[in-house]
PDB file of N, CA and C in Angstrom:
ATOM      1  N   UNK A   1     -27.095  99.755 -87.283  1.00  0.00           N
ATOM      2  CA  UNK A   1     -26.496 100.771 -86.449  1.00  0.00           C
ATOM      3  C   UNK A   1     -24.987 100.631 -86.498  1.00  0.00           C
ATOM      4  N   UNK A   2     -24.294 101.640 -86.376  1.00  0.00           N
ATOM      5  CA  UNK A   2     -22.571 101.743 -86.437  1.00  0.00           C
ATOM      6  C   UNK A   2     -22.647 101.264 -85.455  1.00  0.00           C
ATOM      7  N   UNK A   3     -21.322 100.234 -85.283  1.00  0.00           N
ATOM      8  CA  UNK A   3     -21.031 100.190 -83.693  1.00  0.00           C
ATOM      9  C   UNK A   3     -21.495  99.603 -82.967  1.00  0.00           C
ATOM     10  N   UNK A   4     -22.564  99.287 -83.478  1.00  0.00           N
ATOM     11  CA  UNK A   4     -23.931  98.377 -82.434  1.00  0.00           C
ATOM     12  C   UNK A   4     -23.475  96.640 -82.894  1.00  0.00           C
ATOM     13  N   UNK A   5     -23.527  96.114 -80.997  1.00  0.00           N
ATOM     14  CA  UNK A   5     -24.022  94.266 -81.820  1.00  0.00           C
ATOM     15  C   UNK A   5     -24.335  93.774 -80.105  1.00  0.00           C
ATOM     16  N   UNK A   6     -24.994  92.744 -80.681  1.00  0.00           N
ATOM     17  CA  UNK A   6     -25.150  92.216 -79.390  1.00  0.00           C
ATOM     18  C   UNK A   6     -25.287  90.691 -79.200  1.00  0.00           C
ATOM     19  N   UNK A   7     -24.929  90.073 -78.072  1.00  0.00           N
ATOM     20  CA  UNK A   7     -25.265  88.712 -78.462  1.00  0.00           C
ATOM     21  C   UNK A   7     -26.389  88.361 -78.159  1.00  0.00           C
ATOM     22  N   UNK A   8     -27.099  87.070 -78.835  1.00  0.00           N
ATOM     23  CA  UNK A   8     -28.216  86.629 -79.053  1.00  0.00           C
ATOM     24  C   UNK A   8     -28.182  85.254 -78.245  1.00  0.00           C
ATOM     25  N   UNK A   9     -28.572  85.002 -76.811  1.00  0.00           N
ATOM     26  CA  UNK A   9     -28.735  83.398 -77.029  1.00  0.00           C
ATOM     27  C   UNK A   9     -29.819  83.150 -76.140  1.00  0.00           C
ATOM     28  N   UNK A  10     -30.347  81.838 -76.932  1.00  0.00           N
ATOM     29  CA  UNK A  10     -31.693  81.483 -76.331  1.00  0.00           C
ATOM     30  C   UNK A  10     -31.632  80.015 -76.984  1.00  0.00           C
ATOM     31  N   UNK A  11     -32.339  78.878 -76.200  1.00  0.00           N
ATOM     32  CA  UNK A  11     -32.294  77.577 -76.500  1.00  0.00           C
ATOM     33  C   UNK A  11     -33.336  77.568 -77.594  1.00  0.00           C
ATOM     34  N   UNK A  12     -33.619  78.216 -78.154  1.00  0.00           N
ATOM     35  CA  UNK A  12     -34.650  77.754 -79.563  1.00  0.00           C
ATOM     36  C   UNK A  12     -33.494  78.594 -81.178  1.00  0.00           C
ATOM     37  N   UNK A  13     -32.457  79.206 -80.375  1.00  0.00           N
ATOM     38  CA  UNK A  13     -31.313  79.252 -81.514  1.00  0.00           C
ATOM     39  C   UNK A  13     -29.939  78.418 -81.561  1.00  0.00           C
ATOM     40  N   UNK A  14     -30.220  77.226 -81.797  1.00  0.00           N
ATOM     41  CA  UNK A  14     -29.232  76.207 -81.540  1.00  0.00           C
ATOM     42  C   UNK A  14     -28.444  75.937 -83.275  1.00  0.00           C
ATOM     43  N   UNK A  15     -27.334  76.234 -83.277  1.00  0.00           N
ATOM     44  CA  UNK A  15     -26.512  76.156 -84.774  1.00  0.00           C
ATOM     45  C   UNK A  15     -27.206  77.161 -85.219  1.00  0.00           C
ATOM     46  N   UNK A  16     -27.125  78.528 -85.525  1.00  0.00           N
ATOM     47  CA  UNK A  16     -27.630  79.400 -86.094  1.00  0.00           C
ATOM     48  C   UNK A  16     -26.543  79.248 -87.393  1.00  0.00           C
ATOM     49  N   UNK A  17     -27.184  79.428 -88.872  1.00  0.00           N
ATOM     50  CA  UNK A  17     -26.662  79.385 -90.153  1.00  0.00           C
ATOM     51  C   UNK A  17     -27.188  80.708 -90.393  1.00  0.00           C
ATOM     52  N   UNK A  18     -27.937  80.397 -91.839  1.00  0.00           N
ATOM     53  CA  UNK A  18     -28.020  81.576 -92.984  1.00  0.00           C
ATOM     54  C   UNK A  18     -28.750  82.619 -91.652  1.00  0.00           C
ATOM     55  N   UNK A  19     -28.815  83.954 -92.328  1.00  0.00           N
ATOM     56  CA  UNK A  19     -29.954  85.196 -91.733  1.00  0.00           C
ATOM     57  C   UNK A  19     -30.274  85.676 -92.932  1.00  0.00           C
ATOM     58  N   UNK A  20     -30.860  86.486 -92.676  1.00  0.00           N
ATOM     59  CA  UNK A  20     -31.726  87.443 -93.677  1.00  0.00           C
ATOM     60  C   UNK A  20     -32.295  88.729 -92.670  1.00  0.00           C
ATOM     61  N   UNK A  21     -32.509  90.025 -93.672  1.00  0.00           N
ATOM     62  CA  UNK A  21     -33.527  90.720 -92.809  1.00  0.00           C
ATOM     63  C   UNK A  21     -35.055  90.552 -93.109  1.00  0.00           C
ATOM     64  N   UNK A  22     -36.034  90.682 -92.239  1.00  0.00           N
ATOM     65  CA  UNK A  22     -36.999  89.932 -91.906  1.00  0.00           C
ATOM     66  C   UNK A  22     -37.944  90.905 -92.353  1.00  0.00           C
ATOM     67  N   UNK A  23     -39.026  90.915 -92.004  1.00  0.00           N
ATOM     68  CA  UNK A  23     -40.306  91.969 -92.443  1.00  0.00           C
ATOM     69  C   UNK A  23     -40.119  92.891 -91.324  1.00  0.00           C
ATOM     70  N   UNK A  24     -40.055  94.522 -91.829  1.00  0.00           N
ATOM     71  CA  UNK A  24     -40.430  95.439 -90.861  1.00  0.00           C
ATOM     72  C   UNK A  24     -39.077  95.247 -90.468  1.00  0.00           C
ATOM     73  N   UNK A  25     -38.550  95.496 -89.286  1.00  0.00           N
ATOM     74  CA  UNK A  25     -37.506  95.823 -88.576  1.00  0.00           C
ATOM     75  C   UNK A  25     -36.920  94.794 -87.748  1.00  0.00           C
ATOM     76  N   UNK A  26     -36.954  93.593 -88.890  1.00  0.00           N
ATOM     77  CA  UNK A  26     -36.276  92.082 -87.574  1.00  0.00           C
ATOM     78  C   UNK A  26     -35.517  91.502 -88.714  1.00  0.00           C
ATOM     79  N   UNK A  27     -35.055  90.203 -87.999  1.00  0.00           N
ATOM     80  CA  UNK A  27     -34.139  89.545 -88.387  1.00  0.00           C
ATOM     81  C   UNK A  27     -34.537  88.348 -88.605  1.00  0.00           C
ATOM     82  N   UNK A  28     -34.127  87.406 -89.609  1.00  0.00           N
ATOM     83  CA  UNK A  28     -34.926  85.988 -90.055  1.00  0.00           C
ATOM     84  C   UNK A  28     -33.421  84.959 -89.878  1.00  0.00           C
ATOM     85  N   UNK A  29     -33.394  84.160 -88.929  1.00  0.00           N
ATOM     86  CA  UNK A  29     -32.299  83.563 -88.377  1.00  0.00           C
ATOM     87  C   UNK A  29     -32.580  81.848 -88.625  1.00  0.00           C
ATOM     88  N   UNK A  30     -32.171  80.876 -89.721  1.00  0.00           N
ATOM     89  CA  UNK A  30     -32.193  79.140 -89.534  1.00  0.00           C
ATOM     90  C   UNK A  30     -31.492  78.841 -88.287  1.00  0.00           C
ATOM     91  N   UNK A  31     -32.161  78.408 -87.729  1.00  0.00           N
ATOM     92  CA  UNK A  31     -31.703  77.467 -86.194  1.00  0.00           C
ATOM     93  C   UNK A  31     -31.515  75.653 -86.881  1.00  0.00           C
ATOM     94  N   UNK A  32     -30.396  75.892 -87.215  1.00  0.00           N
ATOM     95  CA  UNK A  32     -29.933  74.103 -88.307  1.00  0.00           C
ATOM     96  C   UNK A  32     -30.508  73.191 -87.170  1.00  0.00           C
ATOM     97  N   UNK A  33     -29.748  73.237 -85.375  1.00  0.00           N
ATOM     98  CA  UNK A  33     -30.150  72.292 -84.913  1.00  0.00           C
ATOM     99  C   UNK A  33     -31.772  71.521 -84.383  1.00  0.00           C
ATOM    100  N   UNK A  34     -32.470  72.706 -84.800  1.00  0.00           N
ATOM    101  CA  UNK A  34     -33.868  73.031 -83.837  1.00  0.00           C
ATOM    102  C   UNK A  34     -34.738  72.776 -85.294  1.00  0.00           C
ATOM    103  N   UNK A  35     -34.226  72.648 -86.740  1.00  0.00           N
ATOM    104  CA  UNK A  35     -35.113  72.534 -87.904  1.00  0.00           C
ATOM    105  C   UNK A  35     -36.364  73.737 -87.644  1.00  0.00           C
ATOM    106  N   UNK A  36     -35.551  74.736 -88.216  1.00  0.00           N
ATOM    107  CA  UNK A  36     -36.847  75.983 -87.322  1.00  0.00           C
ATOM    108  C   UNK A  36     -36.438  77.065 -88.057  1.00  0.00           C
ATOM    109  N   UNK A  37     -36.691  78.121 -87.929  1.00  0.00           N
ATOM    110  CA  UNK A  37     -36.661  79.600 -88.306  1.00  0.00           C
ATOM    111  C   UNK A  37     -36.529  80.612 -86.806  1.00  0.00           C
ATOM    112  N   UNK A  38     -35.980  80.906 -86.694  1.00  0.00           N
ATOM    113  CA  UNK A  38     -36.017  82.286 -85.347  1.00  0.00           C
ATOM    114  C   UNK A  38     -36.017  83.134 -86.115  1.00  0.00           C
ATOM    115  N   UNK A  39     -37.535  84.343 -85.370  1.00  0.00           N
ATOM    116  CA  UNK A  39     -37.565  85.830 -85.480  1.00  0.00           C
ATOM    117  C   UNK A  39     -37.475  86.308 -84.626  1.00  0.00           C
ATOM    118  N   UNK A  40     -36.846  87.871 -85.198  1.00  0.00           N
ATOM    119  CA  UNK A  40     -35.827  88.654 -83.876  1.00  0.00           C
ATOM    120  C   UNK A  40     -36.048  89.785 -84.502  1.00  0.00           C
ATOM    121  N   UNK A  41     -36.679  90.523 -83.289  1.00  0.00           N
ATOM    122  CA  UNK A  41     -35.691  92.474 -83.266  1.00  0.00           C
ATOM    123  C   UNK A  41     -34.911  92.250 -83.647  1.00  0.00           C
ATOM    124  N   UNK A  42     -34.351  93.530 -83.801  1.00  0.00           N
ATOM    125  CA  UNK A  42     -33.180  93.903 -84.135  1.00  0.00           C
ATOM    126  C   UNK A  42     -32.806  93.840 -82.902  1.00  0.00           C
ATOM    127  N   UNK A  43     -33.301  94.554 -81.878  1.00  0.00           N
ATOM    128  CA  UNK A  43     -32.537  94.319 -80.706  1.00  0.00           C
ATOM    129  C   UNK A  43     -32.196  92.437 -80.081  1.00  0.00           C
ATOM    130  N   UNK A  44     -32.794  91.910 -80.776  1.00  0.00           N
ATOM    131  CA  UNK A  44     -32.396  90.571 -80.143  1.00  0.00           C
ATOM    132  C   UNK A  44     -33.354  89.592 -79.558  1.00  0.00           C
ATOM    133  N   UNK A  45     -34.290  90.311 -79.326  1.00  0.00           N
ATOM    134  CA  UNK A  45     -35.809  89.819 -78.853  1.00  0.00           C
ATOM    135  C   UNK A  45     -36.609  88.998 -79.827  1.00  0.00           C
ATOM    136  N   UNK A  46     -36.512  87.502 -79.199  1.00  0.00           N
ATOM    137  CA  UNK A  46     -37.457  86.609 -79.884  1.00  0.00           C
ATOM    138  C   UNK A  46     -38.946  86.800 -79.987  1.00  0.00           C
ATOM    139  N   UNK A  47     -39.409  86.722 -81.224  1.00  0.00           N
ATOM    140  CA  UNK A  47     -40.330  87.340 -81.947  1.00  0.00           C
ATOM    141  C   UNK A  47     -41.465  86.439 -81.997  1.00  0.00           C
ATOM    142  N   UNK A  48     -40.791  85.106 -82.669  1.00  0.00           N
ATOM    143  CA  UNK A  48     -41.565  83.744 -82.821  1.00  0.00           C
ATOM    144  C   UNK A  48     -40.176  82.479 -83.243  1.00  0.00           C
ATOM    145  N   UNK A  49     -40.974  81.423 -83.177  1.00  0.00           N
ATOM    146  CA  UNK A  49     -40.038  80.636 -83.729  1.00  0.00           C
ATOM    147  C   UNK A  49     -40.894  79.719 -84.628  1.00  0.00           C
ATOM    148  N   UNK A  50     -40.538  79.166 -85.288  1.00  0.00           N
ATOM    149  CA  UNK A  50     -41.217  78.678 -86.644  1.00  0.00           C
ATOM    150  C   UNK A  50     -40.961  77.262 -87.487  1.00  0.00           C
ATOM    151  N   UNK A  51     -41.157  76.165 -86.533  1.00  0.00           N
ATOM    152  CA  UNK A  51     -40.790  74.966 -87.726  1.00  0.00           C
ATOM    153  C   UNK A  51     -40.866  74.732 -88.656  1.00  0.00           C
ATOM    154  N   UNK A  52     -39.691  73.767 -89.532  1.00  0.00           N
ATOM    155  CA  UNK A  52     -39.789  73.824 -91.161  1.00  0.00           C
ATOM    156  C   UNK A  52     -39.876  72.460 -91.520  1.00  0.00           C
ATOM    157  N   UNK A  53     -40.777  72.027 -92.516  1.00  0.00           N
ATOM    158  CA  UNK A  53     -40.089  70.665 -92.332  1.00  0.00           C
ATOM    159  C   UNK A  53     -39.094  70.179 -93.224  1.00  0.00           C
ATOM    160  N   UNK A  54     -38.128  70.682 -92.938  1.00  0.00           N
ATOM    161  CA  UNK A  54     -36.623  69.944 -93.243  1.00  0.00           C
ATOM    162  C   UNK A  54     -35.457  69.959 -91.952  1.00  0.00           C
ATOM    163  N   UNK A  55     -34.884  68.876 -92.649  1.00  0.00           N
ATOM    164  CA  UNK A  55     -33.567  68.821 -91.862  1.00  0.00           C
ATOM    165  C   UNK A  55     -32.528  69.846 -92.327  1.00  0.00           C
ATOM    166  N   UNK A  56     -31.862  70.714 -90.948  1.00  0.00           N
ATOM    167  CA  UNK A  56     -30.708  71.317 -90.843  1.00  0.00           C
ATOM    168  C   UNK A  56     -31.154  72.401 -91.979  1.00  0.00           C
ATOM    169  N   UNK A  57     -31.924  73.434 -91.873  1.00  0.00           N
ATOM    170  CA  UNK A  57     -32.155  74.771 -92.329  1.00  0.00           C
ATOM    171  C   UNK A  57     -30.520  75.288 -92.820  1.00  0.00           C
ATOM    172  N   UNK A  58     -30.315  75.812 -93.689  1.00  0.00           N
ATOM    173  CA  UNK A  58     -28.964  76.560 -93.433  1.00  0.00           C
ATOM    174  C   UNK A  58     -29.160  77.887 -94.486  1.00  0.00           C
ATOM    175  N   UNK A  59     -30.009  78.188 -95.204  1.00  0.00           N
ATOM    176  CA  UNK A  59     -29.760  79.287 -96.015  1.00  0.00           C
ATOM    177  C   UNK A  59     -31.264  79.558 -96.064  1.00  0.00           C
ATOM    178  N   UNK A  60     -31.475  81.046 -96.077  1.00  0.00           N
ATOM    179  CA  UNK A  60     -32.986  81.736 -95.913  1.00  0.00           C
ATOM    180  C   UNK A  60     -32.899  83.380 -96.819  1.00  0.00           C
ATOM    181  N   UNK A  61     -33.974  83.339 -97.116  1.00  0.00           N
ATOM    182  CA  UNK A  61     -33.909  84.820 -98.001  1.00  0.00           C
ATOM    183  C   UNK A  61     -35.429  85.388 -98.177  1.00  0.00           C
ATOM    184  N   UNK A  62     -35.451  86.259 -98.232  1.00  0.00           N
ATOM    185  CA  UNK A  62     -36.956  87.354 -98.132  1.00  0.00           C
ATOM    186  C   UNK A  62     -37.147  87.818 -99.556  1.00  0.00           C
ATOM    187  N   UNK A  63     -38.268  87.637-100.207  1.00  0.00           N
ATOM    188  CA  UNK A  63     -38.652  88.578-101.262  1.00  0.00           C
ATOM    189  C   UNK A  63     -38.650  89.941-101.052  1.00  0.00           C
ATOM    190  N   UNK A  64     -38.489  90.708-102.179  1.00  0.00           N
ATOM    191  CA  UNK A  64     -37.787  92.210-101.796  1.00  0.00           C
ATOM    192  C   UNK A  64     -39.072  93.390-101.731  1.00  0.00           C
ATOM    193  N   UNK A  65     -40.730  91.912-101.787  1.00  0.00           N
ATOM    194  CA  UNK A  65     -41.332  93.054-101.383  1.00  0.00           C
ATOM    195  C   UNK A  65     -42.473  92.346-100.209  1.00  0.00           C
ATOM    196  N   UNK A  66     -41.059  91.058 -99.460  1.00  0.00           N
ATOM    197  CA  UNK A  66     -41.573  90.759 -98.325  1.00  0.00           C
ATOM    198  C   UNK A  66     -42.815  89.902 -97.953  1.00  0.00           C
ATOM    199  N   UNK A  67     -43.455  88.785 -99.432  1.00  0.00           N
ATOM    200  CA  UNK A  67     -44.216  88.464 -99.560  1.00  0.00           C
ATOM    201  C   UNK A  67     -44.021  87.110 -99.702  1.00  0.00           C
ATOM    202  N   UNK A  68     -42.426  86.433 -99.732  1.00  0.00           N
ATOM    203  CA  UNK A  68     -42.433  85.165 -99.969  1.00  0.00           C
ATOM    204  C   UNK A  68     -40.675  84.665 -99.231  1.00  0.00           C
ATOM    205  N   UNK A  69     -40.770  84.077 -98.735  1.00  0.00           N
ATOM    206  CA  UNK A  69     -40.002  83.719 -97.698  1.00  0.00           C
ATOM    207  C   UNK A  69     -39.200  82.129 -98.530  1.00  0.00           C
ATOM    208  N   UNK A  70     -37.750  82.081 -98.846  1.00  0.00           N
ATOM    209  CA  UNK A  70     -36.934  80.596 -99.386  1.00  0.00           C
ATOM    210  C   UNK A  70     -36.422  80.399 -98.551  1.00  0.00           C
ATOM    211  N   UNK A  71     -36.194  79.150 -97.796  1.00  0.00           N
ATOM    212  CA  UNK A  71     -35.433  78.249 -96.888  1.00  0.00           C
ATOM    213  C   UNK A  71     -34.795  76.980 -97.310  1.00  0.00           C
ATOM    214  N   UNK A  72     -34.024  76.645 -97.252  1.00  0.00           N
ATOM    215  CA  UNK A  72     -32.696  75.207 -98.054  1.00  0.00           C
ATOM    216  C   UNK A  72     -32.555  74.630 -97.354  1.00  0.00           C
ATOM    217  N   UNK A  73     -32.073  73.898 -97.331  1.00  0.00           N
ATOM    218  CA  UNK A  73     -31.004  72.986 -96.483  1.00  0.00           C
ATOM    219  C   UNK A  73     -29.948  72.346 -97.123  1.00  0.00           C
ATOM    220  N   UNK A  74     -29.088  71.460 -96.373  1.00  0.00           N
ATOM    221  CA  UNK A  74     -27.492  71.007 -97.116  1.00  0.00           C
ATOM    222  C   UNK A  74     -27.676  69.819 -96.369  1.00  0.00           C
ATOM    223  N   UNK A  75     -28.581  68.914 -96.573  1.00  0.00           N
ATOM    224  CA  UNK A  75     -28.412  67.630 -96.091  1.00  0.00           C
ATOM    225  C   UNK A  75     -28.327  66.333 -96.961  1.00  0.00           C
ATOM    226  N   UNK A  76     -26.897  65.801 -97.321  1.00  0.00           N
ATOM    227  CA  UNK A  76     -26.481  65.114 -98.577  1.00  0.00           C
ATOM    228  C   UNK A  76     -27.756  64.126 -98.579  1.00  0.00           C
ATOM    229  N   UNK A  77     -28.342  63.620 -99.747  1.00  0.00           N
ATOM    230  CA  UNK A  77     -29.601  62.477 -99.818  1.00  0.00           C
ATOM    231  C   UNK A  77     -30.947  63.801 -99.868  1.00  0.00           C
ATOM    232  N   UNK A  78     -30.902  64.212 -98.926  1.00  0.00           N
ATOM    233  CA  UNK A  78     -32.204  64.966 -98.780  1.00  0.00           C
ATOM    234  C   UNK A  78     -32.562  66.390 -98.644  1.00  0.00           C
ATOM    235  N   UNK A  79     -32.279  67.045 -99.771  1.00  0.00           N
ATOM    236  CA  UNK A  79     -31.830  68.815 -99.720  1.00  0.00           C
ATOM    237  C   UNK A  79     -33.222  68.981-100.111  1.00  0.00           C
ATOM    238  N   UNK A  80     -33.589  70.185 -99.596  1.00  0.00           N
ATOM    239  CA  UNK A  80     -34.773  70.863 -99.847  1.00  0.00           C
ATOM    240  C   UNK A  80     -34.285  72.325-100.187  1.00  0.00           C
ATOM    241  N   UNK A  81     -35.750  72.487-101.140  1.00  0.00           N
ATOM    242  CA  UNK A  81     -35.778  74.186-101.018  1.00  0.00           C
ATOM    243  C   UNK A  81     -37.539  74.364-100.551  1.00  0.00           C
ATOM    244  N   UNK A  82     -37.700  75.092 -99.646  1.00  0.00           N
ATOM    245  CA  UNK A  82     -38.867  75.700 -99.483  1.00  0.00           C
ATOM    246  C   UNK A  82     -39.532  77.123 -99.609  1.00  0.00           C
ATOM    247  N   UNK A  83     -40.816  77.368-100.496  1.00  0.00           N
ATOM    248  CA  UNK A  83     -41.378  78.586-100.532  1.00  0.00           C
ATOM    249  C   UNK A  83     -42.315  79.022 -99.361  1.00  0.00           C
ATOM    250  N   UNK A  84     -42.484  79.908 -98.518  1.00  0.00           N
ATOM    251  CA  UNK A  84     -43.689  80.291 -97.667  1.00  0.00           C
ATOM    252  C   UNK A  84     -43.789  81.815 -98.453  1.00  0.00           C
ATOM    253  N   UNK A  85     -45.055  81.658 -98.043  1.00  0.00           N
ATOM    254  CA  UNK A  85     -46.133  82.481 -98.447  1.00  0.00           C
ATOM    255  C   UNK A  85     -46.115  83.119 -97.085  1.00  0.00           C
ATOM    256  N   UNK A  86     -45.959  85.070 -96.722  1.00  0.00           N
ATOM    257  CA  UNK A  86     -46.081  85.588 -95.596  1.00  0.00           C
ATOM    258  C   UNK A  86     -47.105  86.444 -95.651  1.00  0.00           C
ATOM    259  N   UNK A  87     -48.273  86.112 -94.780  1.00  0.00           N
ATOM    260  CA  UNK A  87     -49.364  86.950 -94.596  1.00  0.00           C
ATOM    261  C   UNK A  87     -48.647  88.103 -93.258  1.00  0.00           C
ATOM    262  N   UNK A  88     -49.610  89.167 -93.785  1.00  0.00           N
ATOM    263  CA  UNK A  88     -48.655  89.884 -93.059  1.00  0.00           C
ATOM    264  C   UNK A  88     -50.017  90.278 -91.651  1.00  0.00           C
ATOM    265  N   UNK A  89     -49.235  90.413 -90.076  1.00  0.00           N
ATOM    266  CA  UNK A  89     -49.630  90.238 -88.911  1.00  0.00           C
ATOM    267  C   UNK A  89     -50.927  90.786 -88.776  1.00  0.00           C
ATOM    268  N   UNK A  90     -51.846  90.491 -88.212  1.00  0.00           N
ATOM    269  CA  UNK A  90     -53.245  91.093 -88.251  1.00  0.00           C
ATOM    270  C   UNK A  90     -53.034  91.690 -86.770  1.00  0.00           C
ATOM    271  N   UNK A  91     -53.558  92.661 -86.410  1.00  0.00           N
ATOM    272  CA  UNK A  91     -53.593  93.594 -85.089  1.00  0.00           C
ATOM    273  C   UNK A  91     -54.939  93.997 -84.430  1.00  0.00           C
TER     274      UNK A  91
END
C-alpha cells in the first residue's frame, strides 16, 4: 500500500533481520533473538511463530511458487542454510 506502515511489536519478534513476503498475503519475518520465524498480515497480526533449529536466523526467502521456504544464519563456526518444505493450510 502507498503510504501505509505500521509498527509491529510483540515479544516473539525480538532482533527482527531478513523478511520476505510470505504465502498468500503475509509477511515471513527471522526473529535472530527468539531462533524462530514470525508470520504476519500484512496488517501486522501474528499469524504463527515457528522455531528453527539454528542460531540467530538472519536471512529468509520464499520459492516463487511458494512451495519451499530458505532460512541462514551468520553465526561465525556455525552457519546454516535451511530448506522447509510448505504444505499449504488445510481448512
Amino acid at each position: 500500500m502507498n503510504g501505509t506502515s505500521r509498527a509491529v511489536t510483540n515479544e516473539n519478534i525480538q532482533g527482527p533481520q531478513g523478511a520476505c513476503v510470505g504465502p498468500g498475503d503475509t509477511v515471513l519475518v527471522c526473529s535472530m533473538d527468539k531462533n524462530s520465524i514470525v508470520h504476519l498480515s500484512v496488517d501486522g497480526n501474528i499469524i504463527g511463530t515457528y522455531p528453527v533449529d539454528m542460531q540467530k536466523p538472519t536471512s529468509i526467502g520464499l520459492s516463487k511458487n511458494g512451495t519451499r521456504l530458505a532460512v541462514s544464519n551468520s553465526v561465525n563456526g556455525n552457519k546454516k542454510l535451511h530448506l522447509y518444505k510448505i504444505s499449504p493450510a488445510m481448512h
